[in-house]
Protein backbone atom coordinates (compact mmCIF):
# COMPACT_ATOMS: atom_id res chain seq x y z
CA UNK A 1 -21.85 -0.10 -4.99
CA UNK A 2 -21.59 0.66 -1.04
CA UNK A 3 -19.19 2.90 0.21
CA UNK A 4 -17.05 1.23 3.51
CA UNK A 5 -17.68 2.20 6.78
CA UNK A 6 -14.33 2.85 8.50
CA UNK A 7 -14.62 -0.13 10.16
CA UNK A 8 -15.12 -1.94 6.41
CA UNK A 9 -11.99 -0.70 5.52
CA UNK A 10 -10.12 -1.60 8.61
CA UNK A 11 -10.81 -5.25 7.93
CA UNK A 12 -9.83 -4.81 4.13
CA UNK A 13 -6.50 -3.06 4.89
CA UNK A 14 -5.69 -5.98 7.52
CA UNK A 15 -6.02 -8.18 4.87
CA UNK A 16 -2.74 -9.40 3.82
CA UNK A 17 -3.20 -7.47 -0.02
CA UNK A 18 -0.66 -5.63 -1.70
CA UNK A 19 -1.20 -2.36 -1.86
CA UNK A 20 -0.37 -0.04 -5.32
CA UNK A 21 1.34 2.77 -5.11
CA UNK A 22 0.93 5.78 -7.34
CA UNK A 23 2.89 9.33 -7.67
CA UNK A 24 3.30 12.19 -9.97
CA UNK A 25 6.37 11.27 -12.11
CA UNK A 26 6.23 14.63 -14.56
CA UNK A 27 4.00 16.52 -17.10
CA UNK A 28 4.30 14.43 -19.95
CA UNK A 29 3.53 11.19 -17.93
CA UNK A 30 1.34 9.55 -16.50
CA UNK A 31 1.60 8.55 -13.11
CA UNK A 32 4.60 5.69 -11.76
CA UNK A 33 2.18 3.05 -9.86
CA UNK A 34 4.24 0.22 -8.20
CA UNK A 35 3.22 -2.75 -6.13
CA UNK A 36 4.18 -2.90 -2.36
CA UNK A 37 3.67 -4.67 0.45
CA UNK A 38 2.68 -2.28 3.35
CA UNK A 39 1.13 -1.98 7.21
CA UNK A 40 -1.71 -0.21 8.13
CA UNK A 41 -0.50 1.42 11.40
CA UNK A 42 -4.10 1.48 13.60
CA UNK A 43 -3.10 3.78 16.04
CA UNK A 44 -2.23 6.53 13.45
CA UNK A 45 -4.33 5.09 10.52
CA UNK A 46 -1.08 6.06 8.54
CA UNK A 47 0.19 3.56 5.54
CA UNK A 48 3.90 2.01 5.59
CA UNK A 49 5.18 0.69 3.23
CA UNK A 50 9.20 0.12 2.95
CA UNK A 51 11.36 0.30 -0.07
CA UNK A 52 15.01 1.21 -1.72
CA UNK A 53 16.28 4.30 -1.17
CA UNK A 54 17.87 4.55 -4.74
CA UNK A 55 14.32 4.38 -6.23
CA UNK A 56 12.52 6.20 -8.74
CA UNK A 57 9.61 6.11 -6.94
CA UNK A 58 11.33 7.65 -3.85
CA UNK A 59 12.81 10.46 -6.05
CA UNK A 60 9.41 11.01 -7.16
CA UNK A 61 8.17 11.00 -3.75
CA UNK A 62 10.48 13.41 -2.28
CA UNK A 63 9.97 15.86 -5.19
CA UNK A 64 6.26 15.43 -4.85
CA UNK A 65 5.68 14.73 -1.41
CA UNK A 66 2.23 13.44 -2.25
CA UNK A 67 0.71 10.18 -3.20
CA UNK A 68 -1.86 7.58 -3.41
CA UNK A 69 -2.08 3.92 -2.17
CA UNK A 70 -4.71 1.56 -3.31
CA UNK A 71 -6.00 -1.83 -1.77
CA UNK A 72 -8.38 -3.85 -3.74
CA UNK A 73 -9.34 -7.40 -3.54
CA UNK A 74 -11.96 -9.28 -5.58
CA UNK A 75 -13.23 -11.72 -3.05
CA UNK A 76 -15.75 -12.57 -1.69
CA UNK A 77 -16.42 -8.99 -2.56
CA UNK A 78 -15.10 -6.96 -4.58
CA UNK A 79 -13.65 -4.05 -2.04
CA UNK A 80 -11.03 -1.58 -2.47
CA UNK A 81 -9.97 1.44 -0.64
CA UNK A 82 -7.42 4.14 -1.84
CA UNK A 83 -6.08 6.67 -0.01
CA UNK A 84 -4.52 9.92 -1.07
CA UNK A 85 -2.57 12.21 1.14
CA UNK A 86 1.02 13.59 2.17
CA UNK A 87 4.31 11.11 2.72
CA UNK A 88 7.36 11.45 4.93
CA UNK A 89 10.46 9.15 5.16
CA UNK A 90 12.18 7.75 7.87
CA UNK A 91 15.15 4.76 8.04
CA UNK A 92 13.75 1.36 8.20
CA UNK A 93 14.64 -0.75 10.98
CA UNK A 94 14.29 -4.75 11.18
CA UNK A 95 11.60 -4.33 13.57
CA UNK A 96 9.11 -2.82 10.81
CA UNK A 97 10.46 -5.15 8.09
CA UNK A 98 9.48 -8.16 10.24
CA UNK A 99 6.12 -6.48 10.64
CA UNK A 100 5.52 -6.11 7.02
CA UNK A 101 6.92 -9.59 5.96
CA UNK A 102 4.94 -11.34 8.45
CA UNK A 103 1.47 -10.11 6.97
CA UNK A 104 2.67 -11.88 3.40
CA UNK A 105 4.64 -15.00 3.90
CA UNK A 106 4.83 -17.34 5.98
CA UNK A 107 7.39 -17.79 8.97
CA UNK A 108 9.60 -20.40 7.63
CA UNK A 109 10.77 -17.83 4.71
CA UNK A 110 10.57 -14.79 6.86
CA UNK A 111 13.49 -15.11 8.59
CA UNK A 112 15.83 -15.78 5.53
CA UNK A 113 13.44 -12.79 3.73
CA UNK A 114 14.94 -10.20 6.03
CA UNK A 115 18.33 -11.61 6.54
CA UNK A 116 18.54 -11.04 2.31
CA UNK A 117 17.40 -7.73 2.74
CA UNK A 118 19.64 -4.49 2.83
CA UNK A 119 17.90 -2.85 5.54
CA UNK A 120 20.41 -0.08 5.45
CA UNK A 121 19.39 0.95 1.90
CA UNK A 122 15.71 0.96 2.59
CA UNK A 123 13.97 4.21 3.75
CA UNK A 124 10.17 3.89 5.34
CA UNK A 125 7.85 5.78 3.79
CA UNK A 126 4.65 6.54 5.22
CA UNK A 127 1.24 8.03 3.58
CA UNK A 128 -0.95 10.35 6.32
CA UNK A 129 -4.05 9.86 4.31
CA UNK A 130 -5.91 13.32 3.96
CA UNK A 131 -8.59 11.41 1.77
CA UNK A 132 -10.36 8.30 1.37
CA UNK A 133 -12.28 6.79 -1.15
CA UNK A 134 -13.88 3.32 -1.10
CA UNK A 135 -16.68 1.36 -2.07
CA UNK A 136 -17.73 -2.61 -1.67
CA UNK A 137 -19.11 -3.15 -5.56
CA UNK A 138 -20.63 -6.82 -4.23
CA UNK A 139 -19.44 -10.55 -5.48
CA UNK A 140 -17.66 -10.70 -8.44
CA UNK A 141 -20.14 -13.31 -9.92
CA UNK A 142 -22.71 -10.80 -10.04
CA UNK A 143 -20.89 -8.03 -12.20
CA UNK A 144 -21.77 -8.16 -15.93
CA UNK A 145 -18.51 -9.24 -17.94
CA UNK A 146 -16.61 -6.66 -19.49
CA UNK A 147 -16.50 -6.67 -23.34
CA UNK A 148 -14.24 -4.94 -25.42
C-alpha cells in the first residue's frame, strides 16, 4: 500500500464518490455510519455534506461534535481517504445544494432534485479534518481474494 500525497487525495475527493459518515452513537453501540453525498471545499479543505435536521445522525453529531468521513473507490485503484476531526452546523442554502447535486447527477434531474428538496429542514454540516489517513492499496485485480 502507498499512502496519498495531498495532492492524491485531492483528485480522489473530487471524484464524484459518496462519502460515509461515521459518529459515536453511545456506549453500548457501535458507531451510526451513513452514506452522503458531500463537497470537498478546496479553499478550506473542510468536508460538506448536507442533511435533515430531524436526524439521528445530527443528534449524534451535536452531542458529539466529532466525526469521521470516508471516501473509497475501487478503481482503477483501490484509494480511500478518511478523515476524522471536529463538525459545526450551519442552514443550508440552495446555492450549496446545487453544488453538491451537481457532482452526482446529471443536469436534467438536478433541477427537479432540489426543487423536491426541503431546504428549510436541512442543516450543513461541515467536518474540519484534524486527521487524515489514506493509502492507494493498487488495482483491484492484483489483491488476493478474500476467503471466509
Amino acid at each position: 500500500m502507498m499512502a496519498l500525497t495531498e495532492n492524491d487525495r485531492a483528485e480522489l475527493l473530487a471524484e464524484p464518490l459518496s462519502a460515509v459518515l461515521s459518529v459515536a452513537a453511545g456506549e453500548s453501540r457501535g458507531p451510526l455510519s451513513v452514506p452522503l453525498w458531500f463537497l470537498h471545499d478546496t479553499a478550506s479543505g473542510d468536508l460538506l455534506m448536507t442533511t435533515e435536521e430531524a436526524s439521528r445522525k445530527v443528534a449524534l453529531l451535536r452531542a458529539s461534535r466529532r466525526a469521521t468521513v470516508l471516501v473509497q473507490r475501487s478503481a482503477p485503484t483501490m484509494r480511500y481517504a478518511a478523515a476524522e476531526g471536529a463538525v459545526s452546523f450551519s442552514p443550508t442554502d440552495r446555492d450549496l445544494l446545487y453544488r453538491i447535486v451537481d457532482r452526482y447527477l446529471p443536469a436534467e434531474h438536478r433541477d427537479h432534485y432540489v426543487a423536491r428538496s426541503p431546504v428549510d429542514t436541512f442543516v450543513t454540516v461541515r467536518l474540519t479534518p484534524q486527521r487524515w489517513i489514506g493509502g492507494d492499496l493498487g488495482p483491484a485485480a492484483s489483491l488476493p481474494p478474500v476467503e471466509g
